[in-house]
PDB file of N, CA and C in Angstrom:
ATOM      1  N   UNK A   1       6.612   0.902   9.397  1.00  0.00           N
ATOM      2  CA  UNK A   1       6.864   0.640  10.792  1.00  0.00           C
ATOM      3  C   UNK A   1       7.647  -0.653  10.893  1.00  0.00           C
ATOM      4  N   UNK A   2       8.656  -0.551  11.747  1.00  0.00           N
ATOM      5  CA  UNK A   2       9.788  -2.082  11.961  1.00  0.00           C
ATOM      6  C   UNK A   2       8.895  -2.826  12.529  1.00  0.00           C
ATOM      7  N   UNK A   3       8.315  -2.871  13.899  1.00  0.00           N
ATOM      8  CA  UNK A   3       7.464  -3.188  14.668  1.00  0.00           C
ATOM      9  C   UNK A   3       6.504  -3.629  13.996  1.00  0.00           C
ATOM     10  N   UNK A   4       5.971  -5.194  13.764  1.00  0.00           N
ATOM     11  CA  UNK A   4       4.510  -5.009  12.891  1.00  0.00           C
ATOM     12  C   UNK A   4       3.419  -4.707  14.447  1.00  0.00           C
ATOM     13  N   UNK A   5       3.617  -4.406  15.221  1.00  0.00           N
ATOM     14  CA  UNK A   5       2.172  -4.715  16.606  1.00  0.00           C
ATOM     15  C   UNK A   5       1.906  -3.007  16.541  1.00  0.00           C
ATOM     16  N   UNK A   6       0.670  -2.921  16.478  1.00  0.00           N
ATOM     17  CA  UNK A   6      -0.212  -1.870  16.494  1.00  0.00           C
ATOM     18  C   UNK A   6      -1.010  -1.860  17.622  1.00  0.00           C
ATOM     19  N   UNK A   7      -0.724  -0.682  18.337  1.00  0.00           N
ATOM     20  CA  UNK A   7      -1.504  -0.786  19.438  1.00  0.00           C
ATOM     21  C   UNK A   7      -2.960   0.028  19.519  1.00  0.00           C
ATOM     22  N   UNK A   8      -3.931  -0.041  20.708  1.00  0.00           N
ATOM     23  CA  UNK A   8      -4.742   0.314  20.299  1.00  0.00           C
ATOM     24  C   UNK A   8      -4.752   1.949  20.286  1.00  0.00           C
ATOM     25  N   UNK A   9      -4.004   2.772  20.919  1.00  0.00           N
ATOM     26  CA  UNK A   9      -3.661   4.131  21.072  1.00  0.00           C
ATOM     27  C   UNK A   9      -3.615   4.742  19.405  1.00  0.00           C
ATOM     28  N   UNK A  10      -2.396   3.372  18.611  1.00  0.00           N
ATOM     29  CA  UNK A  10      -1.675   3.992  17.274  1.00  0.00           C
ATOM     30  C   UNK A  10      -3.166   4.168  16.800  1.00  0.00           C
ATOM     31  N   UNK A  11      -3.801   2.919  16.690  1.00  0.00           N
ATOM     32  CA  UNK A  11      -5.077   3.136  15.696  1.00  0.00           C
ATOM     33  C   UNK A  11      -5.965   4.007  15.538  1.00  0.00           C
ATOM     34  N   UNK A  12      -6.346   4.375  16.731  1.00  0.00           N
ATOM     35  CA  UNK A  12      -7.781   5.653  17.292  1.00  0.00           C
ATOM     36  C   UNK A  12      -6.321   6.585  16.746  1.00  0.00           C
ATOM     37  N   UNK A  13      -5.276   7.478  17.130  1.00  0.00           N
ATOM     38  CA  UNK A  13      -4.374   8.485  17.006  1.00  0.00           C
ATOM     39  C   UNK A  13      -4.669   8.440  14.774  1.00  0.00           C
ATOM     40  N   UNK A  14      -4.127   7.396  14.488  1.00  0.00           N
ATOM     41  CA  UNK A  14      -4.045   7.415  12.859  1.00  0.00           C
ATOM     42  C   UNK A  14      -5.682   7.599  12.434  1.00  0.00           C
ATOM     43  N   UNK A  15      -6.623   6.880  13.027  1.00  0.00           N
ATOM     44  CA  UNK A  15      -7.841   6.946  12.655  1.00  0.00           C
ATOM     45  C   UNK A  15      -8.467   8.620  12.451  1.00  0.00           C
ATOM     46  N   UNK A  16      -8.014   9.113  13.643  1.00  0.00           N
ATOM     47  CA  UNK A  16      -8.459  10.669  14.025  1.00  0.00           C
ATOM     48  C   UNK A  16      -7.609  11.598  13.053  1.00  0.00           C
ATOM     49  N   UNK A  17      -6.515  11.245  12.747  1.00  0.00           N
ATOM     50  CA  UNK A  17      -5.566  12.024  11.763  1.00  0.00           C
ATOM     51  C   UNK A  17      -6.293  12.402  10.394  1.00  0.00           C
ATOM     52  N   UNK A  18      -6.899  10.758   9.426  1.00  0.00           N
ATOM     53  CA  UNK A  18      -7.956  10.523   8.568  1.00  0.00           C
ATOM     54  C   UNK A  18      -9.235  10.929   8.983  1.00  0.00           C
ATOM     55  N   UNK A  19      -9.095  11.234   9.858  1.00  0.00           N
ATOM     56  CA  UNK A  19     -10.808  11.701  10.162  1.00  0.00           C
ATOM     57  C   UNK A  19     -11.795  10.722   9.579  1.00  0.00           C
ATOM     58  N   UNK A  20     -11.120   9.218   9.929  1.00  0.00           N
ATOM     59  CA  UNK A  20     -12.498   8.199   9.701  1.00  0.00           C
ATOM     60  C   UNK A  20     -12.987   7.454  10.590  1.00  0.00           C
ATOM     61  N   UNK A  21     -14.424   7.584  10.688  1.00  0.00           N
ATOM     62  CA  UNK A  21     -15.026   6.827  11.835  1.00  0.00           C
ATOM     63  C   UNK A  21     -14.624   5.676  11.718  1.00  0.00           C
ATOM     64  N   UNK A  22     -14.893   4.447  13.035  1.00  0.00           N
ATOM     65  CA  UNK A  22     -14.394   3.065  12.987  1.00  0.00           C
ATOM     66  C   UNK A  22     -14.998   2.484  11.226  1.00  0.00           C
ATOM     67  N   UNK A  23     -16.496   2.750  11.691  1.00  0.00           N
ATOM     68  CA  UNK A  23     -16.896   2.127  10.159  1.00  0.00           C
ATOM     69  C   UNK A  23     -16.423   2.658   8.727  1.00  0.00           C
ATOM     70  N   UNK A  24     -15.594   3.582   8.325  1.00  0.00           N
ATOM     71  CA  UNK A  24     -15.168   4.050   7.497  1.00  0.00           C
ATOM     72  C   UNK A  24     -13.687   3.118   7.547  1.00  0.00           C
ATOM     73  N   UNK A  25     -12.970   2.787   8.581  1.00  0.00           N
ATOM     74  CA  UNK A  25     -11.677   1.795   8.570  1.00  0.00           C
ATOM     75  C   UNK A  25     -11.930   0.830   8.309  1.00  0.00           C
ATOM     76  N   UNK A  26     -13.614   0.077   9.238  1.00  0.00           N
ATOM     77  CA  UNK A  26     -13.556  -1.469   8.847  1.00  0.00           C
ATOM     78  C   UNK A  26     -14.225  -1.457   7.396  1.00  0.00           C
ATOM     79  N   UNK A  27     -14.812  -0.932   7.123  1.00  0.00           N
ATOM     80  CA  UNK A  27     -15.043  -0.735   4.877  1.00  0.00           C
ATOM     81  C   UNK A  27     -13.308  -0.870   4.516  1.00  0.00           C
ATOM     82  N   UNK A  28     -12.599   0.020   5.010  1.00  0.00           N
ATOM     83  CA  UNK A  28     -11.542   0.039   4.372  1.00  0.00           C
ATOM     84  C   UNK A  28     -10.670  -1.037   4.041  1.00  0.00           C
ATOM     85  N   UNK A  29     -10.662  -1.753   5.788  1.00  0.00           N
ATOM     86  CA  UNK A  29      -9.698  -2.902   5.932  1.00  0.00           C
ATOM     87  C   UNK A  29     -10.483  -3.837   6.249  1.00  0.00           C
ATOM     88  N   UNK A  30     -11.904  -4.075   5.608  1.00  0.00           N
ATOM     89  CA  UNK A  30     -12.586  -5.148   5.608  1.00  0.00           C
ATOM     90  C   UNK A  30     -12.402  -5.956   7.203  1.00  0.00           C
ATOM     91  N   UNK A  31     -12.969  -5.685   7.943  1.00  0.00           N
ATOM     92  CA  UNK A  31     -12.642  -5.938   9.343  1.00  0.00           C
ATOM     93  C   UNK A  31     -14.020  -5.798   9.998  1.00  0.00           C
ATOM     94  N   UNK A  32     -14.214  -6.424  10.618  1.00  0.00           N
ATOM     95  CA  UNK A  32     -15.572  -6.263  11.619  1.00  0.00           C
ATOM     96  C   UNK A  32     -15.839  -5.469  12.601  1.00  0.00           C
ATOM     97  N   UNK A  33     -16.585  -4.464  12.347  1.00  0.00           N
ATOM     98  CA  UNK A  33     -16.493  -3.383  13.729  1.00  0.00           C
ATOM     99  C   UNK A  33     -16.601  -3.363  15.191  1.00  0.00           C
ATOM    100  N   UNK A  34     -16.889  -4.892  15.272  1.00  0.00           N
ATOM    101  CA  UNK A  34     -16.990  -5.209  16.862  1.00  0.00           C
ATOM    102  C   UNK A  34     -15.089  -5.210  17.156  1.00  0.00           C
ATOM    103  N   UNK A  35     -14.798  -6.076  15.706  1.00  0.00           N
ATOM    104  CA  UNK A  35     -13.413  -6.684  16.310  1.00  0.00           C
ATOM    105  C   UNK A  35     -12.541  -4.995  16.617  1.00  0.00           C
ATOM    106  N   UNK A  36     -12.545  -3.743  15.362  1.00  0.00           N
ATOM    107  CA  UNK A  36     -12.405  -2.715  15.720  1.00  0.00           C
ATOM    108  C   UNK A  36     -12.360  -2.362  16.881  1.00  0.00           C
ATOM    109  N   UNK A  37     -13.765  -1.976  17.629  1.00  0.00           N
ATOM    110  CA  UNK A  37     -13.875  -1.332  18.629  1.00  0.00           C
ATOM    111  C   UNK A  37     -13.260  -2.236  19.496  1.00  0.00           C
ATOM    112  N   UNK A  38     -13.536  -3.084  20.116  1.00  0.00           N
ATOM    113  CA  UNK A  38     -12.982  -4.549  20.756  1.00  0.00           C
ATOM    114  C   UNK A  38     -11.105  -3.991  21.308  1.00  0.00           C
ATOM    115  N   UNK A  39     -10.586  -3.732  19.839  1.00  0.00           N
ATOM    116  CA  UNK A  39      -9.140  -3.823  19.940  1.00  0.00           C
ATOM    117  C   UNK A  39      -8.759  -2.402  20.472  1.00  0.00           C
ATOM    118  N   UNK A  40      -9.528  -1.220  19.938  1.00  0.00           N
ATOM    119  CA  UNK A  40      -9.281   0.246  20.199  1.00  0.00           C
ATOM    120  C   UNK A  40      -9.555   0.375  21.801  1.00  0.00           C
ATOM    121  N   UNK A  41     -10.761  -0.584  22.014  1.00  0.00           N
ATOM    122  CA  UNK A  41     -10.700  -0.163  23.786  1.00  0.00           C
ATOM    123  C   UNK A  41     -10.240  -1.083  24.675  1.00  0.00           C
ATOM    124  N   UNK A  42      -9.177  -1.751  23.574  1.00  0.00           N
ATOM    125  CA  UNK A  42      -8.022  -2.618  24.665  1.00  0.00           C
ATOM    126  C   UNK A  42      -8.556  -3.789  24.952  1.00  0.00           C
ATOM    127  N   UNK A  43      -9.952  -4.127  24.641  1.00  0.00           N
ATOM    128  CA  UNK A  43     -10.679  -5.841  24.933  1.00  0.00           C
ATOM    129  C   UNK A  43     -10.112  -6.846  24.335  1.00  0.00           C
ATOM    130  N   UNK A  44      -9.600  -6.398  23.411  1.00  0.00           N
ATOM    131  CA  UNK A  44      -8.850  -7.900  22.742  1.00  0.00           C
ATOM    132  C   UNK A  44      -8.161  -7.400  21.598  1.00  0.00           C
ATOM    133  N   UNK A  45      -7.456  -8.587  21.494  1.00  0.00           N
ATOM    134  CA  UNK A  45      -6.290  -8.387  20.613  1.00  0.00           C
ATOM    135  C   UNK A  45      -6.516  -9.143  18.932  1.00  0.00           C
ATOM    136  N   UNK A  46      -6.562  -8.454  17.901  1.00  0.00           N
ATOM    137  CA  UNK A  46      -6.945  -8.776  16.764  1.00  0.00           C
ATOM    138  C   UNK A  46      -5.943  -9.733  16.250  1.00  0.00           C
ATOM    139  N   UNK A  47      -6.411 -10.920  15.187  1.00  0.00           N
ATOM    140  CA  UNK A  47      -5.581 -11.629  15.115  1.00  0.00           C
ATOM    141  C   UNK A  47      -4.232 -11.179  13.372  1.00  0.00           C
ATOM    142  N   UNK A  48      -2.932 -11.532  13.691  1.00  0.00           N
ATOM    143  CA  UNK A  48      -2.074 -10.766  13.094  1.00  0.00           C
ATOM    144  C   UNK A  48      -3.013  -9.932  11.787  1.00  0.00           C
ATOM    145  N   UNK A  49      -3.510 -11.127  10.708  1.00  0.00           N
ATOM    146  CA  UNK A  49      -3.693 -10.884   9.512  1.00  0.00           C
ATOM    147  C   UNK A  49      -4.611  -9.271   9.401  1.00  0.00           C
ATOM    148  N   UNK A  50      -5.450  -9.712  10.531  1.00  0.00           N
ATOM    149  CA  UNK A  50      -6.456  -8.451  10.679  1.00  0.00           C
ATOM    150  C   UNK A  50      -6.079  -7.253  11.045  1.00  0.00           C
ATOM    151  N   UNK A  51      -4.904  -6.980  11.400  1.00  0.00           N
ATOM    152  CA  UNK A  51      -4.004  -5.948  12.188  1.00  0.00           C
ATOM    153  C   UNK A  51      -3.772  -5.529  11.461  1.00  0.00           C
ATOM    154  N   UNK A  52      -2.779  -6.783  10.754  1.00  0.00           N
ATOM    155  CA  UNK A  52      -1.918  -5.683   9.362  1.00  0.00           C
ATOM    156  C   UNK A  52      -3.425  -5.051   8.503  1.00  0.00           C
ATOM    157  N   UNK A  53      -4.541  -5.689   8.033  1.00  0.00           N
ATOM    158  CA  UNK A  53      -5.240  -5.205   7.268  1.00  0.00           C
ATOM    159  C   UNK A  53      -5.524  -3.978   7.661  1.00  0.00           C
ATOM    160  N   UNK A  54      -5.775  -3.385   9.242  1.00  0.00           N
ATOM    161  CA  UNK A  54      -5.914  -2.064   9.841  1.00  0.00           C
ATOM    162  C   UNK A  54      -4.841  -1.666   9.252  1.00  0.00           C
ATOM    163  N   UNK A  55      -3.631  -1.899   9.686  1.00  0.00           N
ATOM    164  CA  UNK A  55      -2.592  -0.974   9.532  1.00  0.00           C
ATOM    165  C   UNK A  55      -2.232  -0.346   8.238  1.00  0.00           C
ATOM    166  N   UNK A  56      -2.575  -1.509   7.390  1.00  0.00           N
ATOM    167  CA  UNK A  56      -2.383  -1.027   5.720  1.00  0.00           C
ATOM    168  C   UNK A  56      -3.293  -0.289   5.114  1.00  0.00           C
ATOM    169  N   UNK A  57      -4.487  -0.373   5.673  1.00  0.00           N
ATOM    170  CA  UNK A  57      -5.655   0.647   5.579  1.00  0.00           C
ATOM    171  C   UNK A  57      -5.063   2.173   5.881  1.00  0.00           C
ATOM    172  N   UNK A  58      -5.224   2.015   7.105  1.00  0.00           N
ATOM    173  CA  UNK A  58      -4.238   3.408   7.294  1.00  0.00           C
ATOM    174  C   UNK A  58      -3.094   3.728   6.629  1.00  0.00           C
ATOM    175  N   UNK A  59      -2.081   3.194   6.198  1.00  0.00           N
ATOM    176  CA  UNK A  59      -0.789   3.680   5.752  1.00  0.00           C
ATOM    177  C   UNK A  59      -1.114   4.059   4.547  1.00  0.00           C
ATOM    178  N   UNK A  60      -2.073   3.613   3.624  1.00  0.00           N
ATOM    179  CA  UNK A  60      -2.510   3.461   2.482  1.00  0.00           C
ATOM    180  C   UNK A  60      -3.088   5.088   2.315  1.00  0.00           C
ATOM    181  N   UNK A  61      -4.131   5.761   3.559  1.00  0.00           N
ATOM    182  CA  UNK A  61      -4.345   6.856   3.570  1.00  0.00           C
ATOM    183  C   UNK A  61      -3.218   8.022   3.980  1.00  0.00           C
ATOM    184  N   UNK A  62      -2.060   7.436   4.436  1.00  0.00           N
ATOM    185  CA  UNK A  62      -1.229   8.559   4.178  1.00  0.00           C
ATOM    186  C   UNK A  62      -0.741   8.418   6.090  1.00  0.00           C
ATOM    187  N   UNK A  63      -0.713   7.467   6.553  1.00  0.00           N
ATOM    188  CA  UNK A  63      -0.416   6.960   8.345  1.00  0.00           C
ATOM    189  C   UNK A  63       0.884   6.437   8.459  1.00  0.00           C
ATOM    190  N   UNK A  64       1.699   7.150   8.860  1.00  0.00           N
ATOM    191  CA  UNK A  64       2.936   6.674   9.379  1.00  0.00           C
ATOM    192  C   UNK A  64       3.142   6.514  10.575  1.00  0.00           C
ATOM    193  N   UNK A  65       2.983   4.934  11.018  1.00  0.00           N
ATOM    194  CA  UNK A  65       3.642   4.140  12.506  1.00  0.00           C
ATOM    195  C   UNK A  65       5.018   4.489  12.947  1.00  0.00           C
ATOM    196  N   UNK A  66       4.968   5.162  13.883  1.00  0.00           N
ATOM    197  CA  UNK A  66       6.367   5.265  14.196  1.00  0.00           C
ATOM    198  C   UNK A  66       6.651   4.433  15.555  1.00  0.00           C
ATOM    199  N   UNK A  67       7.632   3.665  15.487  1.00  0.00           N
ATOM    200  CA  UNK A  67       8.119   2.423  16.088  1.00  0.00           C
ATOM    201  C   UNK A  67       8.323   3.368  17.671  1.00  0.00           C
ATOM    202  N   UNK A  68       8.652   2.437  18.730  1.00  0.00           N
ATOM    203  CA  UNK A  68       8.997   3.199  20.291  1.00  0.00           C
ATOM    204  C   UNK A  68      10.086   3.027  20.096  1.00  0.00           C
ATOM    205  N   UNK A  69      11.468   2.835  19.854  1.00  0.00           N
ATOM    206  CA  UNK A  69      12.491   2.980  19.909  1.00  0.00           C
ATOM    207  C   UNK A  69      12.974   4.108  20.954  1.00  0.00           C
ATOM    208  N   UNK A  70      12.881   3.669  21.741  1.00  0.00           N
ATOM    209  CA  UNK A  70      12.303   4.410  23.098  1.00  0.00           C
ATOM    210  C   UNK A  70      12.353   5.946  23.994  1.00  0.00           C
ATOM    211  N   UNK A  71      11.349   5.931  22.734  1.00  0.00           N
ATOM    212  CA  UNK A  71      10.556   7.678  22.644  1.00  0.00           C
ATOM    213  C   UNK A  71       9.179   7.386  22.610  1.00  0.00           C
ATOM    214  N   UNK A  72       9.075   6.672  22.617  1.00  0.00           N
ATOM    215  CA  UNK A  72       7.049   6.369  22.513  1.00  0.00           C
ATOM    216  C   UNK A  72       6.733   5.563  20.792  1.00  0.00           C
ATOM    217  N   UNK A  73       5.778   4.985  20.941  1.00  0.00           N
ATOM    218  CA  UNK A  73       5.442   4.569  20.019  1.00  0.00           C
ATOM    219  C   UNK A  73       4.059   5.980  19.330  1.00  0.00           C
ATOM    220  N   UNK A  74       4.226   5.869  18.113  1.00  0.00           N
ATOM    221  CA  UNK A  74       3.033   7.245  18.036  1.00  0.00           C
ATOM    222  C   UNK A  74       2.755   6.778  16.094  1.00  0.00           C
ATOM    223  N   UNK A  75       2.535   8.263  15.856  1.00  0.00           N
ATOM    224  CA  UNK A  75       1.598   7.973  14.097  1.00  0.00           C
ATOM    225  C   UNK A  75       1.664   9.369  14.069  1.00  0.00           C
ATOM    226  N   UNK A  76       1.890   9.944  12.377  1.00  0.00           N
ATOM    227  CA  UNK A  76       2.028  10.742  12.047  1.00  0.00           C
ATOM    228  C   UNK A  76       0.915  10.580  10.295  1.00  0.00           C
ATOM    229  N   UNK A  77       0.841  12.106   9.394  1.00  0.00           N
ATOM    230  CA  UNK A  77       0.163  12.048   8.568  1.00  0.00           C
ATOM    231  C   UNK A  77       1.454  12.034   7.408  1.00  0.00           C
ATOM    232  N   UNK A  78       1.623  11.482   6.428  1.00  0.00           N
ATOM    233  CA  UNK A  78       2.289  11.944   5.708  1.00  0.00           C
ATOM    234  C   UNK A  78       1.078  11.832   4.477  1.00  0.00           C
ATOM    235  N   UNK A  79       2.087  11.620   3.231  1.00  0.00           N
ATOM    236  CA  UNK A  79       1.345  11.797   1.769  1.00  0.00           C
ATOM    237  C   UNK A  79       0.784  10.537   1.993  1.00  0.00           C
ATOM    238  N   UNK A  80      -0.816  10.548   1.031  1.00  0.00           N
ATOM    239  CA  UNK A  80      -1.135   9.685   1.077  1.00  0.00           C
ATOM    240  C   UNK A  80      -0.704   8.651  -0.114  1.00  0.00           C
ATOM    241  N   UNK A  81      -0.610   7.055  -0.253  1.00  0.00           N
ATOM    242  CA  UNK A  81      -0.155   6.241  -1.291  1.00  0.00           C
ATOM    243  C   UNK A  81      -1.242   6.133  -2.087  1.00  0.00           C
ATOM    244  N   UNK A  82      -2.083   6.143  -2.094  1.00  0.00           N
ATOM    245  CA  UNK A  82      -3.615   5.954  -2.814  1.00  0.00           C
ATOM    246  C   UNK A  82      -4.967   7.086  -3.196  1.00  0.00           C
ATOM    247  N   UNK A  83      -5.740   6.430  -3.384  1.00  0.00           N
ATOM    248  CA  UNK A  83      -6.661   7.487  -3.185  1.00  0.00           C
ATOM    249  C   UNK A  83      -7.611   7.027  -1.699  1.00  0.00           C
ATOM    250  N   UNK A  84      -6.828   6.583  -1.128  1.00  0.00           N
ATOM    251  CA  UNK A  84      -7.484   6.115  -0.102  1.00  0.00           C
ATOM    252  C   UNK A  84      -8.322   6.657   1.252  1.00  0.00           C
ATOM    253  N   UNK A  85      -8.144   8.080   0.977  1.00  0.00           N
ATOM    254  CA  UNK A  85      -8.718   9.049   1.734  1.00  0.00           C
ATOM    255  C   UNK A  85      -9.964   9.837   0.360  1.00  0.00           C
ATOM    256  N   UNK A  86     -10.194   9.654  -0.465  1.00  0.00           N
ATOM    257  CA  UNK A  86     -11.559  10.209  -1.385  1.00  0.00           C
ATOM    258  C   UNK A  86     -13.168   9.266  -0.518  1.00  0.00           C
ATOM    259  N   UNK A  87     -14.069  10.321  -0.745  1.00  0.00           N
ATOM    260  CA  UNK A  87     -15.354   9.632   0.256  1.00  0.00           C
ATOM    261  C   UNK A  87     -15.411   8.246  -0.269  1.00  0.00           C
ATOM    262  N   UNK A  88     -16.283   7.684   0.434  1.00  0.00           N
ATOM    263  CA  UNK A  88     -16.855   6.122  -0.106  1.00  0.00           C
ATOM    264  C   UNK A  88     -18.219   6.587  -0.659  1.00  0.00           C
ATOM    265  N   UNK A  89     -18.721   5.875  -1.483  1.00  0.00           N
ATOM    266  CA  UNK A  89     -19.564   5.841  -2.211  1.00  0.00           C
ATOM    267  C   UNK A  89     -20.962   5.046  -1.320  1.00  0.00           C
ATOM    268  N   UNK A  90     -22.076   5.960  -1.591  1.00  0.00           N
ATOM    269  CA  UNK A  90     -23.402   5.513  -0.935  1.00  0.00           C
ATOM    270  C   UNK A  90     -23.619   4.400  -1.129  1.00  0.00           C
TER     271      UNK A  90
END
C-alpha cells in the first residue's frame, strides 16, 4: 500500500478476509486488544509504529491494502508471504 494510514474499515474488511478474531491479530501484531478494538470502532487512532505492526500482520497473511486513489480505499486476499495464516498454538 503507497498510503501507510490504515483505516479502521481496511482492518475489520482484511481481518474478516483471514478469518481472525481481534485476539488472533493482536497475538499476531503484538498489539493490545483494547488499542485494537479502540481503533476498529473509530475511538482512537493507534500510534504509527502500532499500525504498521497491524498492517504487516495482515499483509504477512496474504492482505492487500489498496490505496483510494479515488475509487475507495479497500483490501483484498492475495497469496499469503508466510505461514502466517497456520492456527496458533494452545
Amino acid at each position: 500500500m503507497q498510503n501507510d494510514n490504515l483505516s479502521p474499515a481496511q482492518c475489520r474488511a482484511g481481518r474478516a478476509l483471514v478469518g481472525w478474531s481481534q485476539q488472533e491479530l493482536c497475538e499476531r501484531a503484538q498489539v493490545a486488544r483494547k488499542t485494537l478494538a479502540d481503533f476498529e470502532a473509530g475511538k482512537s487512532t493507534p500510534y504509527p509504529r502500532t499500525a504498521a505492526a497491524i498492517r504487516m500482520a495482515l499483509e504477512a497473511a496474504g492482505i492487500e491494502f489498496i490505496a483510494e486513489n479515488g475509487g475507495g480505499a479497500g483490501v483484498r486476499f492475495i497469496r499469503p508471504t508466510s505461514t502466517a495464516t497456520a492456527p496458533l498454538p494452545d
